[in-house]
PDB file of N, CA and C in Angstrom:
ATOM      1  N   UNK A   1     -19.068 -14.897  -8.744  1.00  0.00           N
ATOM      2  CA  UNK A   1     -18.074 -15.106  -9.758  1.00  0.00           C
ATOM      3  C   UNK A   1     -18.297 -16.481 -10.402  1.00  0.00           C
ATOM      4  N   UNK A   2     -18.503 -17.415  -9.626  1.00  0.00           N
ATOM      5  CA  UNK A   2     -18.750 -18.808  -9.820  1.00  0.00           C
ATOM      6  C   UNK A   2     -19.940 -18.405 -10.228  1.00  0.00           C
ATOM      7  N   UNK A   3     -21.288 -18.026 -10.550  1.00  0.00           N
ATOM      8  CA  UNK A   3     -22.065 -17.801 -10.849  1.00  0.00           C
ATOM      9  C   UNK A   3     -22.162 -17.745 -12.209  1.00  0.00           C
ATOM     10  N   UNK A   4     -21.099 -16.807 -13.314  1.00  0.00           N
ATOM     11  CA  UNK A   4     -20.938 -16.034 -13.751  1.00  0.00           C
ATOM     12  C   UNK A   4     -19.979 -17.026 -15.213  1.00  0.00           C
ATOM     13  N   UNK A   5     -19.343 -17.710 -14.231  1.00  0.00           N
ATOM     14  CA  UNK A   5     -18.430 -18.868 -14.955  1.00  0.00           C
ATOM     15  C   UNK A   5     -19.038 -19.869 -15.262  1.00  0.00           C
ATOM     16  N   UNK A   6     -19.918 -20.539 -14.756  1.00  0.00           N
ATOM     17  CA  UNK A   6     -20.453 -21.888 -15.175  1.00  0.00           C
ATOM     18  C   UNK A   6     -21.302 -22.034 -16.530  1.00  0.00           C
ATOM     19  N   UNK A   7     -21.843 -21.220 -16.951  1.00  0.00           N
ATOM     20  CA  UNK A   7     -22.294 -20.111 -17.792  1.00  0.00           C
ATOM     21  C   UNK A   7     -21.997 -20.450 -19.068  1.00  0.00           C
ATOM     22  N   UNK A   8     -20.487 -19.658 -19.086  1.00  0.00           N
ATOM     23  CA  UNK A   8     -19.757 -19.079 -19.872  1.00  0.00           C
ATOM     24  C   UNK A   8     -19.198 -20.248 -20.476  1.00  0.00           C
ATOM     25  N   UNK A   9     -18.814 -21.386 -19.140  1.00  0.00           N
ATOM     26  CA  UNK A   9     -17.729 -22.596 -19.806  1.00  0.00           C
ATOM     27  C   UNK A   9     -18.893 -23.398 -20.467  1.00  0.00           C
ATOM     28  N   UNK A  10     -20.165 -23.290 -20.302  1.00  0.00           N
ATOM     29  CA  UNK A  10     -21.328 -24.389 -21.008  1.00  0.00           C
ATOM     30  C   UNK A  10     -21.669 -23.857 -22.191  1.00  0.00           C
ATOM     31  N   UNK A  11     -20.895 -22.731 -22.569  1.00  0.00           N
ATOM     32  CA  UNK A  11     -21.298 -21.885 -24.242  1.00  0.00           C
ATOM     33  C   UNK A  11     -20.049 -22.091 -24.534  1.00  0.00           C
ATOM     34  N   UNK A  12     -18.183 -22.728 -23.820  1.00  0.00           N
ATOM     35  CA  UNK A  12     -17.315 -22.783 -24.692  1.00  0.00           C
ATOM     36  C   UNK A  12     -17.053 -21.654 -24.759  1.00  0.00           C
ATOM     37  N   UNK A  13     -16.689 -20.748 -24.338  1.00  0.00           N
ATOM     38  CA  UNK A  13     -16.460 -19.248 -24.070  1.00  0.00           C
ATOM     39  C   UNK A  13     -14.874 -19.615 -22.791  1.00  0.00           C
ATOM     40  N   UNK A  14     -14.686 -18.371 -23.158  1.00  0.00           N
ATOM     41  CA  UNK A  14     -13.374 -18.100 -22.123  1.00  0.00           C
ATOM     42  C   UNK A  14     -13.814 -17.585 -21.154  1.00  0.00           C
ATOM     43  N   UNK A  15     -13.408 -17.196 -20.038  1.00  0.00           N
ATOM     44  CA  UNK A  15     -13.189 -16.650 -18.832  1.00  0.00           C
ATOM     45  C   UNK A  15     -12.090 -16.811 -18.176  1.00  0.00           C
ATOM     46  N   UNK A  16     -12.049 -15.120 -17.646  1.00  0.00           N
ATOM     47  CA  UNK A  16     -10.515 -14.988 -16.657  1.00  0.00           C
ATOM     48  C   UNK A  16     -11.307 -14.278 -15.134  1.00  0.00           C
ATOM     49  N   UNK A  17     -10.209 -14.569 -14.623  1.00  0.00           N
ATOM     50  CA  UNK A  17     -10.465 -13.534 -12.948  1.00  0.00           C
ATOM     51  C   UNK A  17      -9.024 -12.984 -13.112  1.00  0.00           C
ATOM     52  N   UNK A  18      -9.077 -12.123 -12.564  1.00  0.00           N
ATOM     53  CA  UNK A  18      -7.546 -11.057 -12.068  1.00  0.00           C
ATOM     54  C   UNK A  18      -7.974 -10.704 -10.329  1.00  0.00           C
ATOM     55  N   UNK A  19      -7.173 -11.571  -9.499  1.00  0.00           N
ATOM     56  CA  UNK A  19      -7.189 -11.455  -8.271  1.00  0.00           C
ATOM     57  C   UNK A  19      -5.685 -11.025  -7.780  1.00  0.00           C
ATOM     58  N   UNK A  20      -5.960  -9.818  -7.194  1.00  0.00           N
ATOM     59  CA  UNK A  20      -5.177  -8.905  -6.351  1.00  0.00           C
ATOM     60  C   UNK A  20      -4.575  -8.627  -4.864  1.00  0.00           C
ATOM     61  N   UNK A  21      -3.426  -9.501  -4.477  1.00  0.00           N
ATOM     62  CA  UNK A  21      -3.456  -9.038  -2.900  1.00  0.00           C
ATOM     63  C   UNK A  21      -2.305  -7.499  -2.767  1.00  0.00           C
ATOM     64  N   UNK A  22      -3.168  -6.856  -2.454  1.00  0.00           N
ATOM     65  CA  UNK A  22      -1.805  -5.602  -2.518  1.00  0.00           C
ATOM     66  C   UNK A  22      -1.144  -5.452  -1.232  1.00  0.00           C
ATOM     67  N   UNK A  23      -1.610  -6.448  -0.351  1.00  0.00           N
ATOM     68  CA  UNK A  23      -0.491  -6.331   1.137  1.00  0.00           C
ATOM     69  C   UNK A  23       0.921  -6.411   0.884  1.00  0.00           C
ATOM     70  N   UNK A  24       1.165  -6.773  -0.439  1.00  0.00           N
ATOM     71  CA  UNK A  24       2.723  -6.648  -0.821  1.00  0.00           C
ATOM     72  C   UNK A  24       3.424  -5.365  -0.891  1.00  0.00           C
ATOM     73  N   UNK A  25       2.384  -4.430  -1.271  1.00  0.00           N
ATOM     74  CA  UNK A  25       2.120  -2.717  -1.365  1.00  0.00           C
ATOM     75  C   UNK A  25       2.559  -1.847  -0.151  1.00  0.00           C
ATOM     76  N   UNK A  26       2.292  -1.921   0.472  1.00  0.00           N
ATOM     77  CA  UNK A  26       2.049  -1.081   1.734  1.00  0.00           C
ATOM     78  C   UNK A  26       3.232  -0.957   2.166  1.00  0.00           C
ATOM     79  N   UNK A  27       4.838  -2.019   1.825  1.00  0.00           N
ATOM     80  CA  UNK A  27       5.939  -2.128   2.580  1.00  0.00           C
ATOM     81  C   UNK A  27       6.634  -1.233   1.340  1.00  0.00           C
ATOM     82  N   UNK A  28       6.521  -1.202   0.784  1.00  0.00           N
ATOM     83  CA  UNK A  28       7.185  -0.690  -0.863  1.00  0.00           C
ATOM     84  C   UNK A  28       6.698   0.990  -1.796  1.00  0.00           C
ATOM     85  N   UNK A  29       5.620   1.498  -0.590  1.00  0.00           N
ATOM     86  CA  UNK A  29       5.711   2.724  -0.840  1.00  0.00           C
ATOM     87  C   UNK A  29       6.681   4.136  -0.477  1.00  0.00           C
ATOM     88  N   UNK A  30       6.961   4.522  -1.653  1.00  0.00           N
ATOM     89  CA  UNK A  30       8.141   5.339  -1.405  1.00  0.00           C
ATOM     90  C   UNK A  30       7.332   6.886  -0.872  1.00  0.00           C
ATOM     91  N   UNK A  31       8.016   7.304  -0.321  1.00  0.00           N
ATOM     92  CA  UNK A  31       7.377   8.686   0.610  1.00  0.00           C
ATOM     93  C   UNK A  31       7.619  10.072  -0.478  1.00  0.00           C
ATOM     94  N   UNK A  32       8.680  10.096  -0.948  1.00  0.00           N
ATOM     95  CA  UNK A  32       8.345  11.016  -1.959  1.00  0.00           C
ATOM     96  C   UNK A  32       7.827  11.199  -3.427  1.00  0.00           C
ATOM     97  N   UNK A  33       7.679   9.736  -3.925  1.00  0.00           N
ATOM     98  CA  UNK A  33       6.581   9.560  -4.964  1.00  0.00           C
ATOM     99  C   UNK A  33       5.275   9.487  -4.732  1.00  0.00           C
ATOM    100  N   UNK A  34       4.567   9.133  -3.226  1.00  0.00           N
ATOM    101  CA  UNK A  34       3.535   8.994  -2.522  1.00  0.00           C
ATOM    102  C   UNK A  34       3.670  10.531  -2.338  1.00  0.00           C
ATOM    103  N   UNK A  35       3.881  11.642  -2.186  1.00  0.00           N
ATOM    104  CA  UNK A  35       4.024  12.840  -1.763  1.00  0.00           C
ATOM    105  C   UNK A  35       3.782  13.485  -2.990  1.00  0.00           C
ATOM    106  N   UNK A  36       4.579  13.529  -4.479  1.00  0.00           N
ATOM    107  CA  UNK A  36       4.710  13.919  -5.898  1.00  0.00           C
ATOM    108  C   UNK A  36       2.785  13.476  -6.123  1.00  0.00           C
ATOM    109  N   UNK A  37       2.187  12.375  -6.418  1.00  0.00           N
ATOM    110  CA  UNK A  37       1.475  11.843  -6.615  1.00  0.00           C
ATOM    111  C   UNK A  37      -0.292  12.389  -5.902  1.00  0.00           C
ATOM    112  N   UNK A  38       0.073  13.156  -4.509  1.00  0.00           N
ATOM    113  CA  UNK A  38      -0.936  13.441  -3.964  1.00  0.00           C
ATOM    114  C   UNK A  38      -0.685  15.094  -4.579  1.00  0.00           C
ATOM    115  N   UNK A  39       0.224  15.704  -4.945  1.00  0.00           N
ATOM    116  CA  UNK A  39       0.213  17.093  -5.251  1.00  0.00           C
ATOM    117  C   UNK A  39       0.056  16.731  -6.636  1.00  0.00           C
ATOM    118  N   UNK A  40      -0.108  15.933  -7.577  1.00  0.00           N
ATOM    119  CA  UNK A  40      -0.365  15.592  -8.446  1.00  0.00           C
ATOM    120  C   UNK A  40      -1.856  15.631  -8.909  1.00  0.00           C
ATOM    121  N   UNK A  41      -2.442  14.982  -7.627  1.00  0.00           N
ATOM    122  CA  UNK A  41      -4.301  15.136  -7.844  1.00  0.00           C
ATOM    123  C   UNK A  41      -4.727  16.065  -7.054  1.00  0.00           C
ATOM    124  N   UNK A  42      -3.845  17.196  -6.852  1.00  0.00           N
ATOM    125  CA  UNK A  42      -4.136  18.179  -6.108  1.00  0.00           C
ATOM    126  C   UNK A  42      -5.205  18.151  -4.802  1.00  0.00           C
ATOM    127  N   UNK A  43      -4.342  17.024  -4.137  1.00  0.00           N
ATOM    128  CA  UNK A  43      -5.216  16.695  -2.876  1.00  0.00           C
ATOM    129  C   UNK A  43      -4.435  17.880  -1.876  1.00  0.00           C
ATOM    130  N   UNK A  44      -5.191  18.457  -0.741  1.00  0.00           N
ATOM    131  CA  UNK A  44      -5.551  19.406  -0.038  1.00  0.00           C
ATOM    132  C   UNK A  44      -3.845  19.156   0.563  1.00  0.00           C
ATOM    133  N   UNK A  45      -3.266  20.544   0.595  1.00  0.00           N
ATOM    134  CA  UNK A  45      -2.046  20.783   1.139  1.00  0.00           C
ATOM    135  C   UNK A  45      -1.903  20.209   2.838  1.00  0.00           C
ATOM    136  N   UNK A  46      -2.901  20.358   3.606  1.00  0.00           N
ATOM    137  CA  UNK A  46      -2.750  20.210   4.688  1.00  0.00           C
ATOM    138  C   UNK A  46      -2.333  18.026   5.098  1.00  0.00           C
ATOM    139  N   UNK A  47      -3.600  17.686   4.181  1.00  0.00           N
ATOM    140  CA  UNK A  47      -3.064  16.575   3.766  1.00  0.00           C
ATOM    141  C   UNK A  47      -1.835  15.579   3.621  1.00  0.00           C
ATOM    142  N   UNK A  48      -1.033  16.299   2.756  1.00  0.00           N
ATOM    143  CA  UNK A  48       0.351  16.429   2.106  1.00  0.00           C
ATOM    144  C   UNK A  48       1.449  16.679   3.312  1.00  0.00           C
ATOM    145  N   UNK A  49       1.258  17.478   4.525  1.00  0.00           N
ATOM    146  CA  UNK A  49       1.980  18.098   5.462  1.00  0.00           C
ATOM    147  C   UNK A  49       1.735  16.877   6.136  1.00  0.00           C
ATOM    148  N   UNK A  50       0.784  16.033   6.858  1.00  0.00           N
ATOM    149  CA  UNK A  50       0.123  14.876   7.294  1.00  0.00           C
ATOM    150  C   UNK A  50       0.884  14.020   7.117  1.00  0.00           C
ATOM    151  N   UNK A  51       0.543  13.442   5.721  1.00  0.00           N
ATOM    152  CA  UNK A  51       1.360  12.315   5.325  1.00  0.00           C
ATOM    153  C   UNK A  51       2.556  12.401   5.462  1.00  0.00           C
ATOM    154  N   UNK A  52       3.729  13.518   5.459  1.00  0.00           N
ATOM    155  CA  UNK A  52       4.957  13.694   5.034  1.00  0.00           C
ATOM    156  C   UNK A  52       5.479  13.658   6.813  1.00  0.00           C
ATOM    157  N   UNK A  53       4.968  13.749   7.493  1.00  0.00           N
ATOM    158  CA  UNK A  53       5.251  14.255   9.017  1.00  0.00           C
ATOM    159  C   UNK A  53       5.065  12.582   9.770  1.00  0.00           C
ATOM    160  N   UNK A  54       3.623  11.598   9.325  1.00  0.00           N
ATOM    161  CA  UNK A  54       3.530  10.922   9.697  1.00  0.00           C
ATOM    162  C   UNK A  54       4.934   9.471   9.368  1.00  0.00           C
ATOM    163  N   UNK A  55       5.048  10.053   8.104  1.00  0.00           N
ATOM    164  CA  UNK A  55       6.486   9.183   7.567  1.00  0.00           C
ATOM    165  C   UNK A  55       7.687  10.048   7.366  1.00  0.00           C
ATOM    166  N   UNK A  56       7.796  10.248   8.435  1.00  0.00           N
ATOM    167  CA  UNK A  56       9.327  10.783   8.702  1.00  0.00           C
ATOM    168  C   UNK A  56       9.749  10.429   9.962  1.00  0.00           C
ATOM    169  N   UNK A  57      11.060  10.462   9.945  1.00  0.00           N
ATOM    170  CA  UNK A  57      11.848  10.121  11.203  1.00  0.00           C
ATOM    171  C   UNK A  57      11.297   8.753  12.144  1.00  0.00           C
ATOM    172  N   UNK A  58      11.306   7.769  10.742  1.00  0.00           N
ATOM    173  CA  UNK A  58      10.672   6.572  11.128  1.00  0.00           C
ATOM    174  C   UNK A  58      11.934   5.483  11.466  1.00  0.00           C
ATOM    175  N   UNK A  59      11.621   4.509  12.599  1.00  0.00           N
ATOM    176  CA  UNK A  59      12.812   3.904  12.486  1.00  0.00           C
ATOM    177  C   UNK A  59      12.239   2.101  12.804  1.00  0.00           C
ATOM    178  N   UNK A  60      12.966   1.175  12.045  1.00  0.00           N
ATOM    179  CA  UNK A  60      12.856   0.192  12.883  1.00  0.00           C
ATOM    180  C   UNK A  60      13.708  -1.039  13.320  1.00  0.00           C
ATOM    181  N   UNK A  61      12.963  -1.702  14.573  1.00  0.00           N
ATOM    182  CA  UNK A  61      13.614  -2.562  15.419  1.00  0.00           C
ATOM    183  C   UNK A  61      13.458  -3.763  14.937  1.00  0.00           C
ATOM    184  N   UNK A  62      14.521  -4.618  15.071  1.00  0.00           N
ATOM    185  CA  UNK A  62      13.916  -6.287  14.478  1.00  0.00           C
ATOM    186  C   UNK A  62      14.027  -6.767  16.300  1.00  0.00           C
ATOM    187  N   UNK A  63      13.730  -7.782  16.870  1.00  0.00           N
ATOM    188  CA  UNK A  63      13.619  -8.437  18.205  1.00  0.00           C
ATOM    189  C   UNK A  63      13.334  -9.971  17.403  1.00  0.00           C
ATOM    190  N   UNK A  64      14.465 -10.841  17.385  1.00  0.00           N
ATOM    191  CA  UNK A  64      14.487 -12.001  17.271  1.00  0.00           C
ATOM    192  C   UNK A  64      14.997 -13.496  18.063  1.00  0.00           C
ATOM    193  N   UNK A  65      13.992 -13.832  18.574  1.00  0.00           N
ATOM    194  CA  UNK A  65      14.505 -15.090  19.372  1.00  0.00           C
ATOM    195  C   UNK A  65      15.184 -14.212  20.710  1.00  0.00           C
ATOM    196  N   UNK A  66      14.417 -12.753  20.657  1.00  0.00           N
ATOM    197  CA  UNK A  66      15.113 -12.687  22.172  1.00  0.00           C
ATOM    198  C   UNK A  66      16.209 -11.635  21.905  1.00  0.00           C
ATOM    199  N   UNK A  67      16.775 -11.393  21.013  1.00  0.00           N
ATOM    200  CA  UNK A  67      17.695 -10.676  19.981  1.00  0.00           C
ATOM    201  C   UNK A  67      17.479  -9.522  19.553  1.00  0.00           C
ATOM    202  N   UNK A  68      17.755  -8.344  19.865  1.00  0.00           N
ATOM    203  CA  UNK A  68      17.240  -7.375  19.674  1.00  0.00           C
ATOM    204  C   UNK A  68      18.798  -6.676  18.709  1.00  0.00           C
ATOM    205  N   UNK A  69      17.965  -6.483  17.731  1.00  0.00           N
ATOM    206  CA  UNK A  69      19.256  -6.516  16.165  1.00  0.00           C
ATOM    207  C   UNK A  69      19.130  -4.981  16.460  1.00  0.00           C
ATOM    208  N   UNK A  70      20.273  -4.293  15.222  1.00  0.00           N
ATOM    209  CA  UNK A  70      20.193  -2.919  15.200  1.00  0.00           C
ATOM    210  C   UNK A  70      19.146  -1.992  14.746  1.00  0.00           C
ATOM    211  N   UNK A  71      18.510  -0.804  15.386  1.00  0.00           N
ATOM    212  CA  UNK A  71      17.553  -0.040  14.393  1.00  0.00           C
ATOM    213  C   UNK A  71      17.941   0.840  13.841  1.00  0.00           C
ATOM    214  N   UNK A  72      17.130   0.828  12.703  1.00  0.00           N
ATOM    215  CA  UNK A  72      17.768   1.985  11.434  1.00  0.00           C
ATOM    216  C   UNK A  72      17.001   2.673  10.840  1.00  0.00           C
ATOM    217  N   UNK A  73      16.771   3.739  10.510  1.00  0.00           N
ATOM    218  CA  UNK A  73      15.650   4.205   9.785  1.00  0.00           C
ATOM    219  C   UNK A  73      14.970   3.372   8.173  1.00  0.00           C
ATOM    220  N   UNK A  74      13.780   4.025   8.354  1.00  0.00           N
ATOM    221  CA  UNK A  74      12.965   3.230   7.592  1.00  0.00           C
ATOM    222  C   UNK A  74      12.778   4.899   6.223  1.00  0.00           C
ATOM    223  N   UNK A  75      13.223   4.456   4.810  1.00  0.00           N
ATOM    224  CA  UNK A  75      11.930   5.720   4.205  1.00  0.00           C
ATOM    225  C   UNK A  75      11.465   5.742   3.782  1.00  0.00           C
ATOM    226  N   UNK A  76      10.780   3.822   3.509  1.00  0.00           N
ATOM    227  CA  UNK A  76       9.614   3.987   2.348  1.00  0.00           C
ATOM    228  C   UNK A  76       8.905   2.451   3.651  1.00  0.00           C
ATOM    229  N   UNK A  77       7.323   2.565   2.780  1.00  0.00           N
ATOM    230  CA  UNK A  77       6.459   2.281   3.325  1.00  0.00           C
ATOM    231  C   UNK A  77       5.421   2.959   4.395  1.00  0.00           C
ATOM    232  N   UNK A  78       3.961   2.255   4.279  1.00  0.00           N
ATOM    233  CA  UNK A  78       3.003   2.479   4.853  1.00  0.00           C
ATOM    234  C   UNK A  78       2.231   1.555   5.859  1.00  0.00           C
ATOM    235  N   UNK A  79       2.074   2.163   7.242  1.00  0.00           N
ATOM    236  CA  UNK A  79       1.338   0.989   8.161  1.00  0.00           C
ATOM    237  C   UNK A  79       0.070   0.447   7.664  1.00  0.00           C
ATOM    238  N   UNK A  80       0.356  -0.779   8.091  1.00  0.00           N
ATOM    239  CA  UNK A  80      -0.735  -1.459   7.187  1.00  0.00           C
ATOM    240  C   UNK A  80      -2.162  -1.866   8.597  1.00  0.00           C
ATOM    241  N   UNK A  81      -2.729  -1.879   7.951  1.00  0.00           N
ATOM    242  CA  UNK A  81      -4.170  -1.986   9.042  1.00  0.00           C
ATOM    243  C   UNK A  81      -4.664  -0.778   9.475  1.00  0.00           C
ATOM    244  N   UNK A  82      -4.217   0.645   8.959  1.00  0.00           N
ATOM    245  CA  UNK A  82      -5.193   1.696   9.001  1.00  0.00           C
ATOM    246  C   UNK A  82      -6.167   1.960   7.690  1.00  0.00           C
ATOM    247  N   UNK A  83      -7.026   2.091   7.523  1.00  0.00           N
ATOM    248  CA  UNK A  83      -7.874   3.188   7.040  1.00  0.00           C
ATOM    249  C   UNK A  83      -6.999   3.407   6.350  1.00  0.00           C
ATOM    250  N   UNK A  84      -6.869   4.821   6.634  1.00  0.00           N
ATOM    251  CA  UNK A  84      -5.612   5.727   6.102  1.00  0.00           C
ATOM    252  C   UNK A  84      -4.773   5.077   4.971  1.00  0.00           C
ATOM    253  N   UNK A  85      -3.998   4.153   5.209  1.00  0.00           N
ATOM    254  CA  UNK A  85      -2.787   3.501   4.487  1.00  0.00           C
ATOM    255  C   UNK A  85      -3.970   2.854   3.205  1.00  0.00           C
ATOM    256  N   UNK A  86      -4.744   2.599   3.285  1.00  0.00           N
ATOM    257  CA  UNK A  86      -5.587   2.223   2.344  1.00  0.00           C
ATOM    258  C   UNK A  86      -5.605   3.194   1.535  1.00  0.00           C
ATOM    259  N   UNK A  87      -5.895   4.463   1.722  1.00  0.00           N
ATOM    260  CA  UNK A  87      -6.168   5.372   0.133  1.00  0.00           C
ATOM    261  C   UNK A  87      -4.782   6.099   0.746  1.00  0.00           C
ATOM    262  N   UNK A  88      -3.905   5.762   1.457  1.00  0.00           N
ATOM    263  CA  UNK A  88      -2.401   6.476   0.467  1.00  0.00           C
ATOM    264  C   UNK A  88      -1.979   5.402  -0.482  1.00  0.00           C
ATOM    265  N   UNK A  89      -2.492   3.808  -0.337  1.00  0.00           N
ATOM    266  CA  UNK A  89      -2.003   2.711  -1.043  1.00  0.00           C
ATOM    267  C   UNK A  89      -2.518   3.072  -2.575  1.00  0.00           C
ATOM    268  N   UNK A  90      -3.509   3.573  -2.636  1.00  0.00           N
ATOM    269  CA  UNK A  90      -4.675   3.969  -3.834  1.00  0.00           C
ATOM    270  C   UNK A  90      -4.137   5.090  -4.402  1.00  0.00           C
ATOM    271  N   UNK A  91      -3.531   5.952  -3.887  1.00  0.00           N
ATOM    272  CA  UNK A  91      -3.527   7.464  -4.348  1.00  0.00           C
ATOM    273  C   UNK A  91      -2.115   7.171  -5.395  1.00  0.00           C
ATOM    274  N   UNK A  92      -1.075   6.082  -4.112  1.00  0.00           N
ATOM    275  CA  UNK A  92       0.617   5.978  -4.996  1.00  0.00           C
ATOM    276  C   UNK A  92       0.156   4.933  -6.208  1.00  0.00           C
ATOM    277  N   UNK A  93      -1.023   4.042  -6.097  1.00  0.00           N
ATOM    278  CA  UNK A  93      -1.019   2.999  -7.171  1.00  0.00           C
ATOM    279  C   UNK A  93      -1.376   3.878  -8.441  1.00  0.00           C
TER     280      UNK A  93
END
């Protein structure tokens, strides 16, 4: 990238980067627009049954300072650090 720029600024030219962290993503996917979206690109039904089973009847715990707060169900978002959650992150973007 730096390669690419030094370049550009010695001809007086512009240059941009567009840098992306989508770990903001993964907590903020909704399960039935992530669901609409894969029957949308007509990805394989069995698929669809997968995803919808793996995010359901999800719940969670907070444990703070020892503190174990109330759990409640969860119905949007995706675990982050699979594979997987990577192209459902791709499929809802």
């Amino acid at each position: 990238m730096i390669d690419r720029a030094h370049p550009a600024w010695t001809n007086s030219e512009m240059t941009a980067v567009l840098l992306m962290d989508i770990s903001a993503a993964f907590p903020s996917i909704a399960k039935g627009r992530l669901v609409n979206e894969m029957k949308a690109k007509h990805i394989n039904g069995d698929l669809i049954r997968w995803t919808e089973s793996c995010h359901s009847d999800r719940t969670v715990e907070m444990v703070i300072a020892g503190n174990t707060m109330t759990r409640y169900s969860e119905e949007a978002g995706v675990r982050q650090g699979s594979l997987v959650s990577l192209n459902l992150c791709a499929i809802y973007t």
